[in-house]
N, C-alpha and C. Protein backbone atom coordinates (compact mmCIF):
# COMPACT_ATOMS: atom_id res chain seq x y z
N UNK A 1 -3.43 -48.10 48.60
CA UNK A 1 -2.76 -47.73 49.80
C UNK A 1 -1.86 -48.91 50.19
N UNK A 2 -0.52 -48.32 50.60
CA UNK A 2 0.19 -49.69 50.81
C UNK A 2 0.52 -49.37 52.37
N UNK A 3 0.40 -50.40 53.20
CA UNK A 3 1.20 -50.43 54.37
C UNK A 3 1.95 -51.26 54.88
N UNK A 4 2.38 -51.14 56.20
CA UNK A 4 3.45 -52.36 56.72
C UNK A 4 2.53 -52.49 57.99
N UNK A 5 2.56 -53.89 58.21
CA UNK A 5 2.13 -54.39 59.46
C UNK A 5 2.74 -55.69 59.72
N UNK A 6 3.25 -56.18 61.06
CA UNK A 6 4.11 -57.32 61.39
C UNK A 6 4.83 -57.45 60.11
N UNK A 7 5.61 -56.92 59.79
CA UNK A 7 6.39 -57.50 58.83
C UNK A 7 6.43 -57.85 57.38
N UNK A 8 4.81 -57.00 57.22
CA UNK A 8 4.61 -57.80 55.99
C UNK A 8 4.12 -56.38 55.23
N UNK A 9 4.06 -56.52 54.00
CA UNK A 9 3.37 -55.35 53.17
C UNK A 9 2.08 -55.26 52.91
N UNK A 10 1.24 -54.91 53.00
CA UNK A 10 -0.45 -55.07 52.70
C UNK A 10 -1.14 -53.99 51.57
N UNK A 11 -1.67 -54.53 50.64
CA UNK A 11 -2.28 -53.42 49.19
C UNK A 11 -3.74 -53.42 49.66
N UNK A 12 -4.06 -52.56 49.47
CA UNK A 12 -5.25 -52.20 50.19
C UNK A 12 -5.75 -51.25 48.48
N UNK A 13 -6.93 -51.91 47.94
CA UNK A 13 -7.34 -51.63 46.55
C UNK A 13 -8.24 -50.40 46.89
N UNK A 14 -8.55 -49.49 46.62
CA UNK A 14 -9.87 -49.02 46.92
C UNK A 14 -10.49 -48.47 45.54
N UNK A 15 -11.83 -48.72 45.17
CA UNK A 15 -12.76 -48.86 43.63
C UNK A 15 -13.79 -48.72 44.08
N UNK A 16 -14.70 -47.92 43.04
CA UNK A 16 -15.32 -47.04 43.02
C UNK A 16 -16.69 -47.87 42.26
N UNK A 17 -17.79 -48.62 42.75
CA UNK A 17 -19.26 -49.36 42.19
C UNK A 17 -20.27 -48.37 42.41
N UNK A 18 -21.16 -48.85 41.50
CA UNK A 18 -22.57 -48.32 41.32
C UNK A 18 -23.35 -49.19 41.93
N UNK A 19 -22.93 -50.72 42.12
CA UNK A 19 -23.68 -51.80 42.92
C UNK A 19 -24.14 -51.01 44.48
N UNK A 20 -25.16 -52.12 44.75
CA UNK A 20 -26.05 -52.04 45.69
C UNK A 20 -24.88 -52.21 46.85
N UNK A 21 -25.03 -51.88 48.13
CA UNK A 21 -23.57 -52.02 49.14
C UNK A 21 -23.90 -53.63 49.53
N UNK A 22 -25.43 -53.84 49.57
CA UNK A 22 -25.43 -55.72 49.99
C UNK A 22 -24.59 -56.74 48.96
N UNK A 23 -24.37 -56.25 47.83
CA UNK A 23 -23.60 -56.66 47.02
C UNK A 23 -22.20 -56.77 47.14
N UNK A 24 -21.42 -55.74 47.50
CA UNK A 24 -20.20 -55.22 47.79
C UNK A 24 -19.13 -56.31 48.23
N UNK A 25 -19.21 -56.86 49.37
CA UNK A 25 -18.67 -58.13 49.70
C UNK A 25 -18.22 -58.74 48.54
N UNK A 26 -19.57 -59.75 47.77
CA UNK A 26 -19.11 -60.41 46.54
C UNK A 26 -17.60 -59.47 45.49
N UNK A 27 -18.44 -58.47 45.51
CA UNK A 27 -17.63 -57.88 44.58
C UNK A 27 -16.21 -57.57 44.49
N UNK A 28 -16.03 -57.34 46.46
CA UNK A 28 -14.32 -57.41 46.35
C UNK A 28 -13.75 -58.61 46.13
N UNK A 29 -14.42 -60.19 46.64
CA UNK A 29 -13.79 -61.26 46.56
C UNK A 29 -13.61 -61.65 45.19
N UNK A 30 -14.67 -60.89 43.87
CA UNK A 30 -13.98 -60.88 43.10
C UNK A 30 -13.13 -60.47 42.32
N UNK A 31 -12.60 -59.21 42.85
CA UNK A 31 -11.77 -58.51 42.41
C UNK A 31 -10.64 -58.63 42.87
N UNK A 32 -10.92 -59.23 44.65
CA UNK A 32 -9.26 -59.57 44.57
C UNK A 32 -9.17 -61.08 44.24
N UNK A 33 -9.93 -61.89 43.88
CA UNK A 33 -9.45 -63.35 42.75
C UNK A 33 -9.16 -62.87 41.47
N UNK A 34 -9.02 -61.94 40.73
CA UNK A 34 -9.00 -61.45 39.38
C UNK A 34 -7.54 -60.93 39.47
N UNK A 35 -7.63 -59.75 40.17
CA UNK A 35 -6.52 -58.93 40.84
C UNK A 35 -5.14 -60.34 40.85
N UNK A 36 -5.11 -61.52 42.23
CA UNK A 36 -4.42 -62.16 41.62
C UNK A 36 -4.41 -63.14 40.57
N UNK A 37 -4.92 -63.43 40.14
CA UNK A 37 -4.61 -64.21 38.56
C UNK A 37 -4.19 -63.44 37.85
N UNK A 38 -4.62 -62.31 37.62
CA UNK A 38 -3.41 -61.38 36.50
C UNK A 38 -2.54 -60.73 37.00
N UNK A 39 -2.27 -60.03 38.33
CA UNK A 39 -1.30 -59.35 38.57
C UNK A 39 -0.13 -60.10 39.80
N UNK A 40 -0.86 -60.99 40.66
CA UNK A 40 0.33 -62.21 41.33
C UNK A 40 -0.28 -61.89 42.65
N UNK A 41 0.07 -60.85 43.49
CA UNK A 41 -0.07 -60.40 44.83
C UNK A 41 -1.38 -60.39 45.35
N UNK A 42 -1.91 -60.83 46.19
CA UNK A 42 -3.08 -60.63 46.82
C UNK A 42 -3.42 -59.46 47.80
N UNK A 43 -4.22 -58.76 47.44
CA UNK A 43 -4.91 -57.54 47.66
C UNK A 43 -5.80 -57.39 48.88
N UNK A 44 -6.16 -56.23 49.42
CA UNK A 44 -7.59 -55.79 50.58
C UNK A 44 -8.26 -55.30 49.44
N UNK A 45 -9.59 -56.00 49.00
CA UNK A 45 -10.02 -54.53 48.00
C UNK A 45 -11.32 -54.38 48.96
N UNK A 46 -11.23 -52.88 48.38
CA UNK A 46 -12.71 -51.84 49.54
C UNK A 46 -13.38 -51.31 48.67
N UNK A 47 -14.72 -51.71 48.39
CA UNK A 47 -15.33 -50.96 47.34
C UNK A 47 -16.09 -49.11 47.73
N UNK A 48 -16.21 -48.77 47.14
CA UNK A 48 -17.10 -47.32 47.85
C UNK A 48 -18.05 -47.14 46.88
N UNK A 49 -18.72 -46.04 47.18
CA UNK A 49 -19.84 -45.22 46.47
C UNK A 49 -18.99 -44.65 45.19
N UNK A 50 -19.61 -44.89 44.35
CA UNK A 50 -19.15 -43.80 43.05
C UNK A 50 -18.99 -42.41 43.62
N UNK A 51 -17.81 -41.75 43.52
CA UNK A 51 -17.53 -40.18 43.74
C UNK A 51 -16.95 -39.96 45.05
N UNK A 52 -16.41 -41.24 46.05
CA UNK A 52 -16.16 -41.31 47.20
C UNK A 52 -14.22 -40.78 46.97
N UNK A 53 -14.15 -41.53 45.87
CA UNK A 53 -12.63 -41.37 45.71
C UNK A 53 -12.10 -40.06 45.20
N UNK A 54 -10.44 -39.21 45.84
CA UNK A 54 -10.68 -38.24 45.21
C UNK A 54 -10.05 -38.04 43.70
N UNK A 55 -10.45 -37.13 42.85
CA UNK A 55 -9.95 -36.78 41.35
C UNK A 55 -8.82 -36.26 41.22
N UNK A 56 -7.85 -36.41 40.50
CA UNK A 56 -6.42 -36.15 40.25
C UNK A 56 -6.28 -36.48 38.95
N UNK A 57 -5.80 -35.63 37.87
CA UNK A 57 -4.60 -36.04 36.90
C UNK A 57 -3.84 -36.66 36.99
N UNK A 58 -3.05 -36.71 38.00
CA UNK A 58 -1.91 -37.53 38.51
C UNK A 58 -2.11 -39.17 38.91
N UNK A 59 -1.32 -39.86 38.26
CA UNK A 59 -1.67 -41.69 39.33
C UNK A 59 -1.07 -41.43 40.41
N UNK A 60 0.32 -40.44 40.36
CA UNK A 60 1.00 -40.78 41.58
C UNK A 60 -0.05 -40.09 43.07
N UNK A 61 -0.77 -39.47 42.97
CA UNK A 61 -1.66 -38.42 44.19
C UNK A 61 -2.59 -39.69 44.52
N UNK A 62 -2.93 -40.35 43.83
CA UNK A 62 -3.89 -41.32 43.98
C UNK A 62 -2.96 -43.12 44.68
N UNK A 63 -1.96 -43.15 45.07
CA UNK A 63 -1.10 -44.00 46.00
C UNK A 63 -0.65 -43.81 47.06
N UNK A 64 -1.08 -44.42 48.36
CA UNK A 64 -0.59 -43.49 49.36
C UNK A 64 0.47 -45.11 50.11
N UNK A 65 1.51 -44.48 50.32
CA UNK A 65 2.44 -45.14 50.38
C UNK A 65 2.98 -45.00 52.04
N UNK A 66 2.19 -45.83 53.30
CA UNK A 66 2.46 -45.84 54.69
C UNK A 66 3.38 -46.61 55.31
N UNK A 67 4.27 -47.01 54.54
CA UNK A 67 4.97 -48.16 55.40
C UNK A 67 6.47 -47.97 56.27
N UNK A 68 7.04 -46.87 55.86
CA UNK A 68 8.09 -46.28 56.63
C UNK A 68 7.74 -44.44 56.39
């Protein structure tokens, strides 16, 4: 999910664990330290429940694009 706030653009990751939710925390900080070392931009990542996210063929249905 991308949005705009003050001025700025914000990526907001959202991924799908089998981990325990007390875990969860760790898990985004490492995904968004991974996230930038290979891809540059620094990320919100939100983990959920496996099956929280919805299913699509499509990548594009799965980006939701809020900023104008």
């Amino acid at each position: 999910m991308i949005d705009h706030l003050e001025g700025k653009d914000i990526l907001t990751l959202f991924f799908e664990t089998a981990a325990p939710a007390e875990r969860w925390s760790d898990i985004e900080c490492q995904v968004q330290e991974k996230f930038r070392e290979v891809v540059g931009p620094t990320i919100n990542p939100k983990a959920v429940k496996v099956g929280d996210l919805p299913r699509s063929e499509k990548k594009t249905s799965r980006i939701f694009d809020n900023r104008y």
